[in-house]
C-alpha atoms as a PDB file:
ATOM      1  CA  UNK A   1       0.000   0.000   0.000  1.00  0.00           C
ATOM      2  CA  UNK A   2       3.263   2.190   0.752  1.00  0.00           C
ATOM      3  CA  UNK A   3       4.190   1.710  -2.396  1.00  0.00           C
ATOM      4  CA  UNK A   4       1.380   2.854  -4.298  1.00  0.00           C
ATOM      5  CA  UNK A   5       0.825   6.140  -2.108  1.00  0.00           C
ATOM      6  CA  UNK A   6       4.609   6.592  -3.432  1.00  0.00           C
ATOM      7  CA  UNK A   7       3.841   6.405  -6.623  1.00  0.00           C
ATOM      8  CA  UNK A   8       0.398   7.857  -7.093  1.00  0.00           C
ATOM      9  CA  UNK A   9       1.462  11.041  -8.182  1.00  0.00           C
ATOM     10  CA  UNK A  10       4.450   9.987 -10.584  1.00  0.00           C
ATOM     11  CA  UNK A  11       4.974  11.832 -13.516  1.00  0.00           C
ATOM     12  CA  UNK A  12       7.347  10.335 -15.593  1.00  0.00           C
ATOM     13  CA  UNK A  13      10.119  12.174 -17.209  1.00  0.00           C
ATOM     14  CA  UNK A  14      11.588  12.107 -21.249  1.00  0.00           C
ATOM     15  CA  UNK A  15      15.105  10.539 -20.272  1.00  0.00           C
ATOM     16  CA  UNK A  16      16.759  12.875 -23.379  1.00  0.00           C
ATOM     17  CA  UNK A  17      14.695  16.385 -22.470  1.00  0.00           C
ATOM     18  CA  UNK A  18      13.483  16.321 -18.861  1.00  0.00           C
ATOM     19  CA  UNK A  19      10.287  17.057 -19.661  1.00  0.00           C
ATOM     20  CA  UNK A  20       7.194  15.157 -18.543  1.00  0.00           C
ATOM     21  CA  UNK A  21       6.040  12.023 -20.978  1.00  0.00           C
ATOM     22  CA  UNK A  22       2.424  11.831 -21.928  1.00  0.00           C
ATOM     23  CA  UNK A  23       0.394   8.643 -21.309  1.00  0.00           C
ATOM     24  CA  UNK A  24      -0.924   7.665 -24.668  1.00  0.00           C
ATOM     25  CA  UNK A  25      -3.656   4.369 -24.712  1.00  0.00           C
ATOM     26  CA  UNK A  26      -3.342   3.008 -28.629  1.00  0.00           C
ATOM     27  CA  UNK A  27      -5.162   0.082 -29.602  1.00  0.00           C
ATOM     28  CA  UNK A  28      -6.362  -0.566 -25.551  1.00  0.00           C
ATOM     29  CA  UNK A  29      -2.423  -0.289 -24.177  1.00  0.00           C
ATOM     30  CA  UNK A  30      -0.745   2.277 -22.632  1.00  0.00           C
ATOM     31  CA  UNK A  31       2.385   3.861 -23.607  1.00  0.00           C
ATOM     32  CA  UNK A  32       4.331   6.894 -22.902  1.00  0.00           C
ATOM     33  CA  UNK A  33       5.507   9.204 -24.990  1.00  0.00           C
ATOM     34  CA  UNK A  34       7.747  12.830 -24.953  1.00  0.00           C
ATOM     35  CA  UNK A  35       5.630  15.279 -27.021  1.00  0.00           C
ATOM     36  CA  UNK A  36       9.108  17.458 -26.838  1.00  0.00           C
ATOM     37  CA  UNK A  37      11.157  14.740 -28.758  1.00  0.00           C
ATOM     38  CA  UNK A  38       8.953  12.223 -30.333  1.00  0.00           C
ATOM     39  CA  UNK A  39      10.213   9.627 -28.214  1.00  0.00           C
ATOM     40  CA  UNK A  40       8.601   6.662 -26.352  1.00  0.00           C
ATOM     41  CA  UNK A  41       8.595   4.271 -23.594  1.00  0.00           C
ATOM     42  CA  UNK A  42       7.398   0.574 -23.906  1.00  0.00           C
ATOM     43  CA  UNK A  43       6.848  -1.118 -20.664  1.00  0.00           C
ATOM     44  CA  UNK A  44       7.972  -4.977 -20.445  1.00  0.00           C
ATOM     45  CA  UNK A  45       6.593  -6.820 -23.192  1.00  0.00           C
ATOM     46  CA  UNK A  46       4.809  -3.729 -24.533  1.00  0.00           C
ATOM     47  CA  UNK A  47       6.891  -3.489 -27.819  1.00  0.00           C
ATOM     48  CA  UNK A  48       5.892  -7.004 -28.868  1.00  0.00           C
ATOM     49  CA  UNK A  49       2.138  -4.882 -29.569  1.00  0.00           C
ATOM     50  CA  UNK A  50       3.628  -2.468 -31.773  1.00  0.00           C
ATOM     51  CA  UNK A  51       6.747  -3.942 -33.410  1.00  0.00           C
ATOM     52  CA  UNK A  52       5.577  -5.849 -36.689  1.00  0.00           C
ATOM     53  CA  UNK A  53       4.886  -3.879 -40.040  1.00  0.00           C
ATOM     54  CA  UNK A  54       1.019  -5.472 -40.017  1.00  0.00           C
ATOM     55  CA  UNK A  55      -0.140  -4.321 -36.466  1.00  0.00           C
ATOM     56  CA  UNK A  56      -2.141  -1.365 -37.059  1.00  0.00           C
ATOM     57  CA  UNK A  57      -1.626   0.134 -33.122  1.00  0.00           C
ATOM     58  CA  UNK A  58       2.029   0.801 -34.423  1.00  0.00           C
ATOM     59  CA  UNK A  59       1.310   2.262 -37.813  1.00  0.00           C
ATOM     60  CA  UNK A  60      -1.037   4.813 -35.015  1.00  0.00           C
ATOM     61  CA  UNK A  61       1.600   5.378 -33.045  1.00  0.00           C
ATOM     62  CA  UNK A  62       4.393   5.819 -35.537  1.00  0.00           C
ATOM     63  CA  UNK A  63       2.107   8.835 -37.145  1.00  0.00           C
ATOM     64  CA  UNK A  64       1.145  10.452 -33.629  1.00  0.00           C
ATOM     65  CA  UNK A  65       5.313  10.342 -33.136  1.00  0.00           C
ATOM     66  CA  UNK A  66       6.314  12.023 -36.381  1.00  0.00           C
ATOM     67  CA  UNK A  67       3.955  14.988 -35.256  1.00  0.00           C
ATOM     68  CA  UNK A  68       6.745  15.936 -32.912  1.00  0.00           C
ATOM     69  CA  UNK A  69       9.879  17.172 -34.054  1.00  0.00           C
ATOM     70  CA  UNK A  70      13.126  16.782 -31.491  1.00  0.00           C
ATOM     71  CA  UNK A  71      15.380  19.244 -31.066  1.00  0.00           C
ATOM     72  CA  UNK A  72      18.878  18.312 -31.657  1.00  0.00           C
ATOM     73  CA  UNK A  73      19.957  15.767 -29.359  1.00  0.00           C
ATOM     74  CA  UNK A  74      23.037  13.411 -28.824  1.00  0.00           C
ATOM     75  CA  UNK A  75      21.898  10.322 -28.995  1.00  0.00           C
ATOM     76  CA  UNK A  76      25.320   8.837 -27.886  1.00  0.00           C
ATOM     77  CA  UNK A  77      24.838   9.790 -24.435  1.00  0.00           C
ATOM     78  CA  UNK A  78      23.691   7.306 -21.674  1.00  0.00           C
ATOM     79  CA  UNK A  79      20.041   7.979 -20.226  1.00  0.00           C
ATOM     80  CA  UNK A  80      18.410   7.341 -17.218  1.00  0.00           C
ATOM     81  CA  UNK A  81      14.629   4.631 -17.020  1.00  0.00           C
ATOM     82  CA  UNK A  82      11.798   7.116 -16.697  1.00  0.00           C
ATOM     83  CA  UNK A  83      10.686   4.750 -14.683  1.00  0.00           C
ATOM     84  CA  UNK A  84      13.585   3.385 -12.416  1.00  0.00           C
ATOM     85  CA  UNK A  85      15.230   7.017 -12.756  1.00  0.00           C
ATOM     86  CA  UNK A  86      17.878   5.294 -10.793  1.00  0.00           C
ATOM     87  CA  UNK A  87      19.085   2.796 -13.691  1.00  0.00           C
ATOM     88  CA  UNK A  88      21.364   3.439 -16.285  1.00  0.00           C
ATOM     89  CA  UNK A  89      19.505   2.198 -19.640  1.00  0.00           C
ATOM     90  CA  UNK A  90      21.677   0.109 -22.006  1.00  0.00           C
ATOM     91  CA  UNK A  91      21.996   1.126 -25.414  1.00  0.00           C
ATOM     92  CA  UNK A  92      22.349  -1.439 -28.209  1.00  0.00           C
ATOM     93  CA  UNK A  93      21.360  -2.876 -31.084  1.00  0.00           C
ATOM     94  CA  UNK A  94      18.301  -4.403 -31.506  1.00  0.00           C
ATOM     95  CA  UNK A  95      19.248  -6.817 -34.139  1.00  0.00           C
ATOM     96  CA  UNK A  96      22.272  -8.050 -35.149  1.00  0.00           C
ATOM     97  CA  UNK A  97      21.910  -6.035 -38.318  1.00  0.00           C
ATOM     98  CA  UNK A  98      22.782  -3.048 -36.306  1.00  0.00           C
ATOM     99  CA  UNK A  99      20.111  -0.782 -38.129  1.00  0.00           C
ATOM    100  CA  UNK A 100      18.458   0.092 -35.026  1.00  0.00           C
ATOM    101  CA  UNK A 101      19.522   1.085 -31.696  1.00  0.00           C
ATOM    102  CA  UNK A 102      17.714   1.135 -28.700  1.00  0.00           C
ATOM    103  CA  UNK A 103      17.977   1.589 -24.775  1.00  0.00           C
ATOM    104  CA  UNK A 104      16.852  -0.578 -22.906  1.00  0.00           C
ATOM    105  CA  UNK A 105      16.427  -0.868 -18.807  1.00  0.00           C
ATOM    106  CA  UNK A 106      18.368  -3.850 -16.678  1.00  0.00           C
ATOM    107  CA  UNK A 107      16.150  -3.091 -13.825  1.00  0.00           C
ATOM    108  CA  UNK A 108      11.936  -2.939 -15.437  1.00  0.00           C
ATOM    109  CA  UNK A 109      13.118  -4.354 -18.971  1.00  0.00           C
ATOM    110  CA  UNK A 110      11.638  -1.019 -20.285  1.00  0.00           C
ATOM    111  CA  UNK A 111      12.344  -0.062 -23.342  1.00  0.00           C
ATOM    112  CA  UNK A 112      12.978   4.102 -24.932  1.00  0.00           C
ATOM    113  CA  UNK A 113      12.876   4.184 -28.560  1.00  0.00           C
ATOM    114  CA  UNK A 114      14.310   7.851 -29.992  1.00  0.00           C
ATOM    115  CA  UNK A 115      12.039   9.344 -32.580  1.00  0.00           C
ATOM    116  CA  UNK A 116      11.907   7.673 -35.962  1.00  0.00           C
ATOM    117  CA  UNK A 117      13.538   4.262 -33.993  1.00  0.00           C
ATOM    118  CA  UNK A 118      10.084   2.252 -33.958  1.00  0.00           C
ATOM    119  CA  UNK A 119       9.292   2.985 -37.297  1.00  0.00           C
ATOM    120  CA  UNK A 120      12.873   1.950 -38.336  1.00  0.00           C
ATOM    121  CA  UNK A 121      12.491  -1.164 -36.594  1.00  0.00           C
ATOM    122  CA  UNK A 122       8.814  -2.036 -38.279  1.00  0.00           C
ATOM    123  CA  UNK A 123      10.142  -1.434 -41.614  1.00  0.00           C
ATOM    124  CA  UNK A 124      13.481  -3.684 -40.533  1.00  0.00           C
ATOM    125  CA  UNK A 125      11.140  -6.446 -39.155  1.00  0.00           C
ATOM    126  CA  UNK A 126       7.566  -6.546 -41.118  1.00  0.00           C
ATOM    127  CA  UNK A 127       6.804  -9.803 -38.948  1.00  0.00           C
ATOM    128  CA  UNK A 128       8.386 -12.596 -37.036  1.00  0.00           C
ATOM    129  CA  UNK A 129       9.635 -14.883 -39.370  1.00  0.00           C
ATOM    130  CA  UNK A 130      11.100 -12.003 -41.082  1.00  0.00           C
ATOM    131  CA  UNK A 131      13.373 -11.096 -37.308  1.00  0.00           C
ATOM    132  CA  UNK A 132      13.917 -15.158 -37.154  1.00  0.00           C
ATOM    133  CA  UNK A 133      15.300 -15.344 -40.499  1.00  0.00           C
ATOM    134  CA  UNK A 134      17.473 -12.128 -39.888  1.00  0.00           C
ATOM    135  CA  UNK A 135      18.594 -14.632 -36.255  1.00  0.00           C
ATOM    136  CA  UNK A 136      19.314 -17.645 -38.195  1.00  0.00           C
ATOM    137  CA  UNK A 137      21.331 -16.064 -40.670  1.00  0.00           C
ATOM    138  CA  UNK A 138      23.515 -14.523 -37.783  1.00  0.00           C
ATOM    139  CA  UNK A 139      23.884 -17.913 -36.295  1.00  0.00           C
ATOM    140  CA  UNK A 140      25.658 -19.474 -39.226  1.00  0.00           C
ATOM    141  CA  UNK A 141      27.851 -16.908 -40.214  1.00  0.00           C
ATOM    142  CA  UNK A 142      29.012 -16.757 -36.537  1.00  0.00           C
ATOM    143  CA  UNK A 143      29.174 -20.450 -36.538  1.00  0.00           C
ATOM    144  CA  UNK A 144      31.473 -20.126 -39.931  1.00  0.00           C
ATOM    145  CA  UNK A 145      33.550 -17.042 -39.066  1.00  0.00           C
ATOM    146  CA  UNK A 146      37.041 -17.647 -38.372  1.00  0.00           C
ATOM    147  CA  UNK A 147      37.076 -16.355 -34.475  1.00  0.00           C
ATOM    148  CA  UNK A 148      34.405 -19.060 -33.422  1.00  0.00           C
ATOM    149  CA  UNK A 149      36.052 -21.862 -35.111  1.00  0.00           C
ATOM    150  CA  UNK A 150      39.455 -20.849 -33.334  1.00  0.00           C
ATOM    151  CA  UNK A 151      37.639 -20.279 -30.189  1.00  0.00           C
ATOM    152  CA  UNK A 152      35.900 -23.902 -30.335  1.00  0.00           C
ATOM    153  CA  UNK A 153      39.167 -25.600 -31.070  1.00  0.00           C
ATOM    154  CA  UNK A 154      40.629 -23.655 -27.845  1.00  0.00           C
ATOM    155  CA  UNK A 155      37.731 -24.866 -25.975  1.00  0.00           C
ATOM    156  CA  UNK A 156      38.183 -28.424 -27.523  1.00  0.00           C
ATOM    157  CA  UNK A 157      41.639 -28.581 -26.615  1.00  0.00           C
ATOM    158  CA  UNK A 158      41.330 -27.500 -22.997  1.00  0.00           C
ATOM    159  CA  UNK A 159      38.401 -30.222 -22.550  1.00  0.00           C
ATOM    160  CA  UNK A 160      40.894 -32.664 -24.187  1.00  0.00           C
ATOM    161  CA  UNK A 161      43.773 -31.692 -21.814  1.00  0.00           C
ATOM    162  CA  UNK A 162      41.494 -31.542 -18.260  1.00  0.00           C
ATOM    163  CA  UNK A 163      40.621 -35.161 -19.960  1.00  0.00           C
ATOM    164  CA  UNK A 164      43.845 -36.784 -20.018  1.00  0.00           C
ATOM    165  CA  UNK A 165      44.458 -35.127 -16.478  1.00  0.00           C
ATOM    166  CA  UNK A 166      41.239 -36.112 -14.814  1.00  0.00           C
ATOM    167  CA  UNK A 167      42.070 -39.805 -16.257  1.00  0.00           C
ATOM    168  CA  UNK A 168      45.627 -39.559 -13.837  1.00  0.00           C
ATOM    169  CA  UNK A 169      43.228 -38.368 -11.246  1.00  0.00           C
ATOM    170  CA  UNK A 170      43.985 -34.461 -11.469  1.00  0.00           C
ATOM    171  CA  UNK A 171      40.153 -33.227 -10.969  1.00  0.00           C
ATOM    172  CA  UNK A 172      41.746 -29.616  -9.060  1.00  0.00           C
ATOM    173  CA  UNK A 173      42.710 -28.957 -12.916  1.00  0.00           C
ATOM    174  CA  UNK A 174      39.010 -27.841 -14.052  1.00  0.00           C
ATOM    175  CA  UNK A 175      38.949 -24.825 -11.616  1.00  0.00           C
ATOM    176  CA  UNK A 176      42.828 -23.782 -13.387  1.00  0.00           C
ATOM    177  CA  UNK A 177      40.577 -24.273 -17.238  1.00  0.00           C
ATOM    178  CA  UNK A 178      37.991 -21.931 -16.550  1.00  0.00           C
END
């Protein structure tokens, strides 16, 4: 009950212009978004509502966004949750075809897209076999690149080695192979 007295009256704030996000309900969910930068925030598991090229909520929301223009802004630097304001985000890539980049929280698993980033990432991703394909084929050219190979054979090489030694009854070796 503490808890919700505390946050009762919580506005949440744009983590790139300080100014106070607007709660938004598209297609029956909730989302909040900076009217001063054309960003949003996406809750756990919010995105997956929005994300794919056929969901109508996120052709909505992706014309209510480009309505607001941002002011210049360096996207570079590290932002704060709106809603843990306590927790560092972590920016990175949401795909491994590094087209889009997003932040995203450790601590709620929120995620802040910059403006134009959601409608990047629909037009990346039109639907989910489209983002598994885009997965598999990251899989096998890691699996075929040069570094994994050479990493695999050092792996191999230290299992074969802690082998032999575990056979002479060396078991301390395995904490040394780690």
């Amino acid at each position: 009950m503490e808890k919700w007295i505390f946050f009762k009256g919580f506005k949440m704030k744009c983590p790139r212009t300080n100014t106070d996000l607007t709660s938004v309900k598209v297609g029956g969910i909730t989302v909040d978004i900076s009217e001063a930068c054309g960003g949003v925030f996406f809750d756990n598991h919010e995105l997956e509502h929005f994300d794919e090229k056929h969901e109508r909520r996120g052709q909505v929301l992706v014309e209510h966004l480009s309505q607001f223009v941002p002011p210049q802004l360096n996207l570079s630097e590290r932002i704060s949750c709106p809603k843990c304001t306590d927790v560092v985000m972590a920016r990175h890539f949401y795909s491994p075809e590094h087209l889009v980049e997003i932040d995203e929280c450790p601590g709620c698993g929120g995620i802040w897209f910059d403006y134009a980033e959601l409608e990047k990432l629909r037009e990346q991703f039109p639907n989910q076999r489209d983002r598994q394909r885009v997965g598999e084929r990251f899989v096998s050219q890691m699996e075929t690149s040069s570094r994994y190979i050479t990493h695999q054979r050092e792996l191999e090489s230290k299992e074969e080695l802690a082998s032999r030694l575990r056979r002479r009854g060396l078991y301390f070796i395995d904490f040394f192979l780690e």
